[in-house]
PDB file of N, CA and C in Angstrom:
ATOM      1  N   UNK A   1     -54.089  69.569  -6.833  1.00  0.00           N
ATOM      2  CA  UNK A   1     -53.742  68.176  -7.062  1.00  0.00           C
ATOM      3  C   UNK A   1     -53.432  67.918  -8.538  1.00  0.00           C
ATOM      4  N   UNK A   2     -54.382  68.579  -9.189  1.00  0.00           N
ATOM      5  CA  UNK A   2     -53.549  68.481 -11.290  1.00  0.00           C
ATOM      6  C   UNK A   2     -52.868  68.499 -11.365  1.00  0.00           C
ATOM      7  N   UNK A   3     -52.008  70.345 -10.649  1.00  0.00           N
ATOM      8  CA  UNK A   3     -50.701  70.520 -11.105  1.00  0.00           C
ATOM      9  C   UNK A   3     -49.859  69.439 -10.157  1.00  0.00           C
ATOM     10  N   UNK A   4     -49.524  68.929  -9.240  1.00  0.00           N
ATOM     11  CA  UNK A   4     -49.061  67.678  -9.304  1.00  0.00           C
ATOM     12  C   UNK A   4     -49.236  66.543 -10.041  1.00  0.00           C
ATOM     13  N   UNK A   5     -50.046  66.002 -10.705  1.00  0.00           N
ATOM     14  CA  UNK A   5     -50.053  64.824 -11.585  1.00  0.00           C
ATOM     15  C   UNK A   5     -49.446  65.355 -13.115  1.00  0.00           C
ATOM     16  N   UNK A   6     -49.550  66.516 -13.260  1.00  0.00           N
ATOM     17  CA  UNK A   6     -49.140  67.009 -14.966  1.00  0.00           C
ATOM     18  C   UNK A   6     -47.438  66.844 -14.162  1.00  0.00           C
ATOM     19  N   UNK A   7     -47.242  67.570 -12.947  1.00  0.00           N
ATOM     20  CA  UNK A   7     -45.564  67.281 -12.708  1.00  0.00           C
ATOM     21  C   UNK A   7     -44.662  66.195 -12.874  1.00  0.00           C
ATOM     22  N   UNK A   8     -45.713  65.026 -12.079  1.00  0.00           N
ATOM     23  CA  UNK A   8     -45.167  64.084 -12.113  1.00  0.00           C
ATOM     24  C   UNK A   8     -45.109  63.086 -13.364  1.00  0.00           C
ATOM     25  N   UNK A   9     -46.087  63.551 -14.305  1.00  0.00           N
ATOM     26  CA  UNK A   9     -45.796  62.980 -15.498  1.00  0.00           C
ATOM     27  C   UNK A   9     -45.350  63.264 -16.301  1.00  0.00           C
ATOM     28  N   UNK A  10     -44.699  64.952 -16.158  1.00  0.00           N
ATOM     29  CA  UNK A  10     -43.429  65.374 -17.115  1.00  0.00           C
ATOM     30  C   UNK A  10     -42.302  64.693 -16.361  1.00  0.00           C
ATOM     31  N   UNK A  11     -42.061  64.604 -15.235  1.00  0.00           N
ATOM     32  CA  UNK A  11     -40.932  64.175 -14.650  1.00  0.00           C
ATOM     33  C   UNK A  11     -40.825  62.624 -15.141  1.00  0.00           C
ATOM     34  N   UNK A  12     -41.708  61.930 -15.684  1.00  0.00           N
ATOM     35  CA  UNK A  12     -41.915  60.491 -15.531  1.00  0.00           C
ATOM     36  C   UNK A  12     -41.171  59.991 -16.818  1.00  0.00           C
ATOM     37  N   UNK A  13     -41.353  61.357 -18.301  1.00  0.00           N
ATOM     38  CA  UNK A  13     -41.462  61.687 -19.404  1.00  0.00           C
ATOM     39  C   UNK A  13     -39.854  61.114 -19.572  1.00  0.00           C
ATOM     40  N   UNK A  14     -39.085  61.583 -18.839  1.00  0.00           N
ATOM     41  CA  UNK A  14     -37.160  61.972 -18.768  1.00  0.00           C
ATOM     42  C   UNK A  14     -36.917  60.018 -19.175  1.00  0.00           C
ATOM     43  N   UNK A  15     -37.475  59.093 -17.843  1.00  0.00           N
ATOM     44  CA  UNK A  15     -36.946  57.842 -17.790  1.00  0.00           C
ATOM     45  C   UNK A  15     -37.440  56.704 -18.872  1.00  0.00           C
ATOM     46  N   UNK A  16     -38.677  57.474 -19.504  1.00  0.00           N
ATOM     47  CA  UNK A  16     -39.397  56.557 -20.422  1.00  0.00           C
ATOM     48  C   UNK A  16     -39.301  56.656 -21.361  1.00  0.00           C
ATOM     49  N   UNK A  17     -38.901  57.986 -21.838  1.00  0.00           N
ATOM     50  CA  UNK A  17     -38.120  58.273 -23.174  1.00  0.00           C
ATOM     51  C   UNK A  17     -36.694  57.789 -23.445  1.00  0.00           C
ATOM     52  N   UNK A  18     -35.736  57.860 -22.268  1.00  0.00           N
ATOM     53  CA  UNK A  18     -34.447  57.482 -21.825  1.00  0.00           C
ATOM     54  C   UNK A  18     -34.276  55.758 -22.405  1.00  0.00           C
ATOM     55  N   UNK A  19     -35.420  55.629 -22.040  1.00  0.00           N
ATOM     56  CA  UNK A  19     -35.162  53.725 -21.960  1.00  0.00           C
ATOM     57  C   UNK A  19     -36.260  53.242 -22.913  1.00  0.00           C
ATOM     58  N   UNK A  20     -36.316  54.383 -24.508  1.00  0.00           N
ATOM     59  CA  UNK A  20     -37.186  54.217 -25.715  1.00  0.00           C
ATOM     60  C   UNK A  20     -37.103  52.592 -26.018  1.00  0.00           C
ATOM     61  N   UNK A  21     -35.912  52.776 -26.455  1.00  0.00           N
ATOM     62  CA  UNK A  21     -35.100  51.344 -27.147  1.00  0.00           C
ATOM     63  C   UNK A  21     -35.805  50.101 -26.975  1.00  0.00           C
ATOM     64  N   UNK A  22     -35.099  49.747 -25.170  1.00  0.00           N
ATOM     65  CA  UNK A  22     -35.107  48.680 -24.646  1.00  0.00           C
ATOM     66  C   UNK A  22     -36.694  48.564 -24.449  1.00  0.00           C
ATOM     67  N   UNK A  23     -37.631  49.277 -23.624  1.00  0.00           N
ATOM     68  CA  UNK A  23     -38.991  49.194 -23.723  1.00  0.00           C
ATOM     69  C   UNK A  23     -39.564  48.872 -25.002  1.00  0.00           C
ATOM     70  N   UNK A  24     -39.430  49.276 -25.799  1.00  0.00           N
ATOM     71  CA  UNK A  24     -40.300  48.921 -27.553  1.00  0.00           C
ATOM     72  C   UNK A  24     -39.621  47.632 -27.784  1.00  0.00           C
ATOM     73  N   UNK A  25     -38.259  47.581 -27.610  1.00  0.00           N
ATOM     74  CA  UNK A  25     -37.867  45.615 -27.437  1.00  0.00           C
ATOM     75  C   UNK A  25     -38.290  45.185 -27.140  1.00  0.00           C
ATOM     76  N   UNK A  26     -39.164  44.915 -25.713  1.00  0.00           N
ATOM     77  CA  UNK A  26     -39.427  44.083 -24.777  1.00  0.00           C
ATOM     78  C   UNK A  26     -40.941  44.127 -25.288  1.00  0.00           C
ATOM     79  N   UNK A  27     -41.475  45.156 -25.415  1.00  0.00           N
ATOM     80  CA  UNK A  27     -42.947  45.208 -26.003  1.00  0.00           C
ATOM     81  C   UNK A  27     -43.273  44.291 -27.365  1.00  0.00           C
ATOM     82  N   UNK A  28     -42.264  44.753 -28.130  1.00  0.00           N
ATOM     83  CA  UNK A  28     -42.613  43.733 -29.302  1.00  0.00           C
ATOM     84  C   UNK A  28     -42.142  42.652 -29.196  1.00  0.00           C
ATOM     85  N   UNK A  29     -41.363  42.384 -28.505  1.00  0.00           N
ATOM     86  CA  UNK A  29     -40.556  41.140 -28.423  1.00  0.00           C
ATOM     87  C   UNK A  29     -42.077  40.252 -27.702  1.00  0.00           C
ATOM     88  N   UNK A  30     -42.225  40.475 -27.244  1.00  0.00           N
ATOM     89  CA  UNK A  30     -43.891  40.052 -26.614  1.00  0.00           C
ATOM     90  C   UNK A  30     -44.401  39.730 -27.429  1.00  0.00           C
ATOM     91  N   UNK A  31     -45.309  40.708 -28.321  1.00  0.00           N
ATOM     92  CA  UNK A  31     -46.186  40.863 -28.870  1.00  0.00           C
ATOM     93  C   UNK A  31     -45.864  39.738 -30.057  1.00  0.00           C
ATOM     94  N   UNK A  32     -44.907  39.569 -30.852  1.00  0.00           N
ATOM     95  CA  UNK A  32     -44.371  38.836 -31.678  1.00  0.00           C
ATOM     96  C   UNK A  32     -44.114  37.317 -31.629  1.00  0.00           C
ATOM     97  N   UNK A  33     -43.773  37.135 -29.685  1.00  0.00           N
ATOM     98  CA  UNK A  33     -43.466  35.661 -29.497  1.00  0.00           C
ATOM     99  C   UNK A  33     -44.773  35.072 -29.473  1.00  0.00           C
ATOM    100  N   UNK A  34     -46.066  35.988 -29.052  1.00  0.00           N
ATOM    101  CA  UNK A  34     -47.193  35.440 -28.515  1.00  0.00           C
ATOM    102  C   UNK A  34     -48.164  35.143 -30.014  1.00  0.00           C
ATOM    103  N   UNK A  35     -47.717  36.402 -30.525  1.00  0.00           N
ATOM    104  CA  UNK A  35     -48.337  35.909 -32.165  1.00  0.00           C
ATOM    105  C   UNK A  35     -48.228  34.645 -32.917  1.00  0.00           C
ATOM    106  N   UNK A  36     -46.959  34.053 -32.446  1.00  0.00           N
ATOM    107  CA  UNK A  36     -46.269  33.118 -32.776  1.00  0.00           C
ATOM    108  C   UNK A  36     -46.471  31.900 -32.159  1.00  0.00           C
ATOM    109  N   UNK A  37     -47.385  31.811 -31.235  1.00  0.00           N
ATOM    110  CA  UNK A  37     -47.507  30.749 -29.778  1.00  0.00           C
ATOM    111  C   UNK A  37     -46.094  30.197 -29.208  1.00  0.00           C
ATOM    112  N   UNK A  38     -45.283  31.232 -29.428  1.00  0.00           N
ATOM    113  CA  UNK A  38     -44.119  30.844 -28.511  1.00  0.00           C
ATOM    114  C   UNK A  38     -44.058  31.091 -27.053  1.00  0.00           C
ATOM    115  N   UNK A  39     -43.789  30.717 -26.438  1.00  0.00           N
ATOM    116  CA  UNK A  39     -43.541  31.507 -24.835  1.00  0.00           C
ATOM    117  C   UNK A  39     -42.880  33.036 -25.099  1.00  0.00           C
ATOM    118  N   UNK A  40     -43.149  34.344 -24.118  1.00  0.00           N
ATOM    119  CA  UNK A  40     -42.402  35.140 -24.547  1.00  0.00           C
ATOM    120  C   UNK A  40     -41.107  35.163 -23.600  1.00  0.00           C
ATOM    121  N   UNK A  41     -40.685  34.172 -23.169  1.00  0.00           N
ATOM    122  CA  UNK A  41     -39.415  34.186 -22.734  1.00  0.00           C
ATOM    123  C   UNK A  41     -38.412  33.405 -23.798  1.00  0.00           C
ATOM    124  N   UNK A  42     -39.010  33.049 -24.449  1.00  0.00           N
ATOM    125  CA  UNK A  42     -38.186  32.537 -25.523  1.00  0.00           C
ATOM    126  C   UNK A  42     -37.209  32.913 -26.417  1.00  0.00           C
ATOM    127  N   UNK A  43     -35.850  33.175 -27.109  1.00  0.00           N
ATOM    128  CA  UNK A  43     -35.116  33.341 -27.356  1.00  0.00           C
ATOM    129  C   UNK A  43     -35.751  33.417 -29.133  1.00  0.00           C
ATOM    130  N   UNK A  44     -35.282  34.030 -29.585  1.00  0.00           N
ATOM    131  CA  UNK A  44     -35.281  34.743 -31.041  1.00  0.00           C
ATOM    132  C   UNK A  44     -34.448  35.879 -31.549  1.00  0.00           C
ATOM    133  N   UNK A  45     -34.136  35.943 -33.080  1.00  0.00           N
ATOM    134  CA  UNK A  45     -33.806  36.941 -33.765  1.00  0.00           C
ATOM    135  C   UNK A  45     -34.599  37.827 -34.255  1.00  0.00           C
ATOM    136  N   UNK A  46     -35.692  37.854 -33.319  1.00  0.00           N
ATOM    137  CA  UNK A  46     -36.420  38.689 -34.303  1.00  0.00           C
ATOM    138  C   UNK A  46     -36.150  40.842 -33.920  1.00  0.00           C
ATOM    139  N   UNK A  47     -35.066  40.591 -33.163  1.00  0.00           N
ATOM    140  CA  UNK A  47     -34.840  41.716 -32.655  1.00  0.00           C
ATOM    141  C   UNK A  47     -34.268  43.021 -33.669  1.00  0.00           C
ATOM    142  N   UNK A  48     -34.345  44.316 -33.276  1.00  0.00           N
ATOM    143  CA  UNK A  48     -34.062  44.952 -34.700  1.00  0.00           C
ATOM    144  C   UNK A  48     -32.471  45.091 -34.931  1.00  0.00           C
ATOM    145  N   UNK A  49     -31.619  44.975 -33.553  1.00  0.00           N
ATOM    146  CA  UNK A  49     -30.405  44.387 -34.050  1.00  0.00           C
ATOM    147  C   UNK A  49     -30.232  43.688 -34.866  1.00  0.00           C
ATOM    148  N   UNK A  50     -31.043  42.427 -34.680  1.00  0.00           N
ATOM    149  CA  UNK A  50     -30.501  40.947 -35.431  1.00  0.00           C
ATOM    150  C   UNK A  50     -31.059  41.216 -37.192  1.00  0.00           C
ATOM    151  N   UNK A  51     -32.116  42.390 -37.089  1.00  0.00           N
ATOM    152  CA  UNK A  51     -32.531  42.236 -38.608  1.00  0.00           C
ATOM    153  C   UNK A  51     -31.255  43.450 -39.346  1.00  0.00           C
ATOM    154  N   UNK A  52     -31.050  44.512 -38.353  1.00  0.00           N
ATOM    155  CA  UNK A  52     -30.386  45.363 -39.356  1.00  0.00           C
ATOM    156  C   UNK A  52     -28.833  44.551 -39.219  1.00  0.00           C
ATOM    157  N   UNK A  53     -28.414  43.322 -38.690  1.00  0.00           N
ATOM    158  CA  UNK A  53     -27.422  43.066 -38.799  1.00  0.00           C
ATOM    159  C   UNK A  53     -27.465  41.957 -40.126  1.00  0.00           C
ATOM    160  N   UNK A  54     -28.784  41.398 -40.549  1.00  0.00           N
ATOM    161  CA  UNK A  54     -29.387  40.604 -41.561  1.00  0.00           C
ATOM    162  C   UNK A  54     -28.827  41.552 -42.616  1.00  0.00           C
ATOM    163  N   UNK A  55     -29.378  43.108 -42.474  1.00  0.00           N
ATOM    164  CA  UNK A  55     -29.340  43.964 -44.022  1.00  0.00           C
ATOM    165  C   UNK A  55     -27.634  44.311 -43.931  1.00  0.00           C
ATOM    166  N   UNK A  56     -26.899  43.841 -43.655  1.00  0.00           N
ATOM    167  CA  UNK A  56     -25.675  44.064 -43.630  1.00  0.00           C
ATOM    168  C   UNK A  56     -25.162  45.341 -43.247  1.00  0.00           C
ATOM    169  N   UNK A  57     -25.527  46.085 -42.094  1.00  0.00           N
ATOM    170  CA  UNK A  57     -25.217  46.746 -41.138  1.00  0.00           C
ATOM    171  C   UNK A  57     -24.267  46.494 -39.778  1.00  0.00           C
ATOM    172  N   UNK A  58     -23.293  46.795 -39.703  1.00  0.00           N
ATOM    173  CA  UNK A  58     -22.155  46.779 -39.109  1.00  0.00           C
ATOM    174  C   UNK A  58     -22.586  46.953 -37.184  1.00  0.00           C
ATOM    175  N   UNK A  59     -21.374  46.277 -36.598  1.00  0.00           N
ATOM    176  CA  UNK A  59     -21.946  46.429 -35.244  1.00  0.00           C
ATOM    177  C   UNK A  59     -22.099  47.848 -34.751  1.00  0.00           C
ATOM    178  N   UNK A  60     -21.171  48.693 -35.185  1.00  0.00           N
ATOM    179  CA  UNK A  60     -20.638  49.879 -35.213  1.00  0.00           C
ATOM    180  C   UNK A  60     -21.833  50.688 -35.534  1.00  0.00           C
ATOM    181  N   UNK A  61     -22.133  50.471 -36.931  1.00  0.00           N
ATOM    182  CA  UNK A  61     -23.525  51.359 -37.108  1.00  0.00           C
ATOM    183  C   UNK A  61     -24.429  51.433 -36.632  1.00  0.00           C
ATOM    184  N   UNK A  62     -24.805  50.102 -35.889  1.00  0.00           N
ATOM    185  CA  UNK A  62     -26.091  49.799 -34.983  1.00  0.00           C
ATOM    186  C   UNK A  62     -25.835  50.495 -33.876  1.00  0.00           C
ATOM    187  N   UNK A  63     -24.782  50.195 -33.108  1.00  0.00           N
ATOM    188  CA  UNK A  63     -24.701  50.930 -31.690  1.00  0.00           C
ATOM    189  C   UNK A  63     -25.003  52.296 -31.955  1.00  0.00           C
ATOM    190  N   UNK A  64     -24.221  53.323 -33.034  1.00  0.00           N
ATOM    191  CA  UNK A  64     -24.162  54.762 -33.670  1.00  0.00           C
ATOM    192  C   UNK A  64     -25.301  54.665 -33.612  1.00  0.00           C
ATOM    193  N   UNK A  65     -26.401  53.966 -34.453  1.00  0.00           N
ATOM    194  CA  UNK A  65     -27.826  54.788 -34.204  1.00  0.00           C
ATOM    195  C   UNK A  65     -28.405  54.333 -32.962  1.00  0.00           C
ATOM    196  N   UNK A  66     -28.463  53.406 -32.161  1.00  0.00           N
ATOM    197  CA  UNK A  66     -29.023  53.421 -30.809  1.00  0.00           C
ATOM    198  C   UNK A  66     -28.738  54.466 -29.985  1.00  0.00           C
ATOM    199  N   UNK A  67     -27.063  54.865 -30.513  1.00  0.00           N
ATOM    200  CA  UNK A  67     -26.759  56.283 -29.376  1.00  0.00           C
ATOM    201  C   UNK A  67     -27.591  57.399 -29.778  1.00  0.00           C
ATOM    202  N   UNK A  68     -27.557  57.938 -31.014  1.00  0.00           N
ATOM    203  CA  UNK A  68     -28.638  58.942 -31.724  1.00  0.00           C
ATOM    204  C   UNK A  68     -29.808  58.908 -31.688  1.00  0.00           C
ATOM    205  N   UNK A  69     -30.586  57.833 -31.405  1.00  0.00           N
ATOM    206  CA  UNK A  69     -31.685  57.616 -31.174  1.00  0.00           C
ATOM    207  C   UNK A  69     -32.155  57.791 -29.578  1.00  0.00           C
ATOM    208  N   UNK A  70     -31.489  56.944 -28.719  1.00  0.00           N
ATOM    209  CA  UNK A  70     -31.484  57.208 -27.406  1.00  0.00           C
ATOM    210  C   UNK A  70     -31.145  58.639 -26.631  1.00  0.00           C
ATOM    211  N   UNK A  71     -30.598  59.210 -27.611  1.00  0.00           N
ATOM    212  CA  UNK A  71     -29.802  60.862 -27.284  1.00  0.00           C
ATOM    213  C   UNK A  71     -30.927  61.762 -27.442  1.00  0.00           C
ATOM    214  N   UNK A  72     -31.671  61.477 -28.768  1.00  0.00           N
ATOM    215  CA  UNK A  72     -32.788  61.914 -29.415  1.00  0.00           C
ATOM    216  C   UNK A  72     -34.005  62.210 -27.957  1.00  0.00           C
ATOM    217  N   UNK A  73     -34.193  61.189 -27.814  1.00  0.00           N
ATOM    218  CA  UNK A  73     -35.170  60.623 -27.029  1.00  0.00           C
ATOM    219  C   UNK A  73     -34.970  60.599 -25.615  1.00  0.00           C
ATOM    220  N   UNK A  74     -33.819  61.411 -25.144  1.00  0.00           N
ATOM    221  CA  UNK A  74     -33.098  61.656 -23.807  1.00  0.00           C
ATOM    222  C   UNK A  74     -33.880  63.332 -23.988  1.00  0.00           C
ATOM    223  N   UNK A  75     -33.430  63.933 -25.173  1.00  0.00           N
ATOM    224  CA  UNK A  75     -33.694  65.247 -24.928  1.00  0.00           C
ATOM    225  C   UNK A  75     -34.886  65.820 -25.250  1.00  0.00           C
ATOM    226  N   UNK A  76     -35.689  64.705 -25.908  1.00  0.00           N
ATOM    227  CA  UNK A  76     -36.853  65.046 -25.619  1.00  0.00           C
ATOM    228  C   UNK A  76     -37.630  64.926 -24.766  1.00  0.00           C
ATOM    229  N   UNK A  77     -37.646  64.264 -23.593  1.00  0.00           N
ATOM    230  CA  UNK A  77     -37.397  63.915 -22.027  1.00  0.00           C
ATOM    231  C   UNK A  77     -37.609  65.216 -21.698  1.00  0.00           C
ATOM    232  N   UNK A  78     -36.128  65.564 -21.639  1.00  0.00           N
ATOM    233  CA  UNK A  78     -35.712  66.647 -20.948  1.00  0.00           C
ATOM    234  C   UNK A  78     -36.532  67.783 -21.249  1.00  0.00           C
ATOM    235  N   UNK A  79     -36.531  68.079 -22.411  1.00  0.00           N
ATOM    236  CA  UNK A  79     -37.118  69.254 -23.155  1.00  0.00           C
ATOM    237  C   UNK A  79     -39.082  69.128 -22.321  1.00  0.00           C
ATOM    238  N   UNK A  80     -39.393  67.987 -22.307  1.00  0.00           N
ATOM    239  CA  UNK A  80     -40.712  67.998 -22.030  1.00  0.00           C
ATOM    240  C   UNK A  80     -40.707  68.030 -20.510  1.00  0.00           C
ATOM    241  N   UNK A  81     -39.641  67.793 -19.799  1.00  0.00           N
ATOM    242  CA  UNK A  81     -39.837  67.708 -18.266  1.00  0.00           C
ATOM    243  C   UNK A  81     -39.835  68.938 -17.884  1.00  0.00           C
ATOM    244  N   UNK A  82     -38.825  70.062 -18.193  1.00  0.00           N
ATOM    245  CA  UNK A  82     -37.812  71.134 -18.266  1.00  0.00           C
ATOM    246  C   UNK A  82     -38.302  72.411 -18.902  1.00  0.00           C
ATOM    247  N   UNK A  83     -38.540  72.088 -19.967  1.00  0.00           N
ATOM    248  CA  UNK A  83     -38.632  72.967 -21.338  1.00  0.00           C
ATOM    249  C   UNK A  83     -39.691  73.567 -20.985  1.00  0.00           C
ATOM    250  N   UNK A  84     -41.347  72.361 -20.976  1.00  0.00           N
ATOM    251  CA  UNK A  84     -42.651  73.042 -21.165  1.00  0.00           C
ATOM    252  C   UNK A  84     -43.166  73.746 -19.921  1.00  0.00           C
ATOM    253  N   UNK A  85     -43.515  74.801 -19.895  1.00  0.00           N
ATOM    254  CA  UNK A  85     -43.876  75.345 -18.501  1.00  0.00           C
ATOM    255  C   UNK A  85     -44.839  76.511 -19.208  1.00  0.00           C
TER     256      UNK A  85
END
């Protein structure tokens, strides 16, 4: 029964790394509205788009590192689903 639960949580490893980004958004985006006594459905800039678009970072550059980052974090997924044996 272990070696099924270590499986299924390398396998689990691929979609949660995959979707780094948007998860740590939504997490802090939380964590930040509630700090704030805002509702966390509430609408804000406090996103790291909206700040690296503050430091004068281009739309272009932002997407470029979300892809590198998300690529990053795709293959380390993989590498840990795949790789470790």
């Amino acid at each position: 029964m272990g070696a099924y639960k270590t499986a299924t949580l390398f396998t689990m490893a691929v979609p949660l790394l995959t979707l780094g980004i948007p998860i740590t958004e939504v997490v802090t985006s939380i964590f930040r509205r509630t700090r704030k006594e805002m509702s966390p459905f509430h609408y804000d800039l406090g996103h790291i788009h909206y700040r690296l678009l503050e430091k004068g970072w281009s739309q272009r550059r932002i997407a470029i590192l979300y892809y590198l980052v998300t690529t990053t974090l795709s293959a380390a997924g993989l590498y840990i689903a795949f790789g470790v044996r």
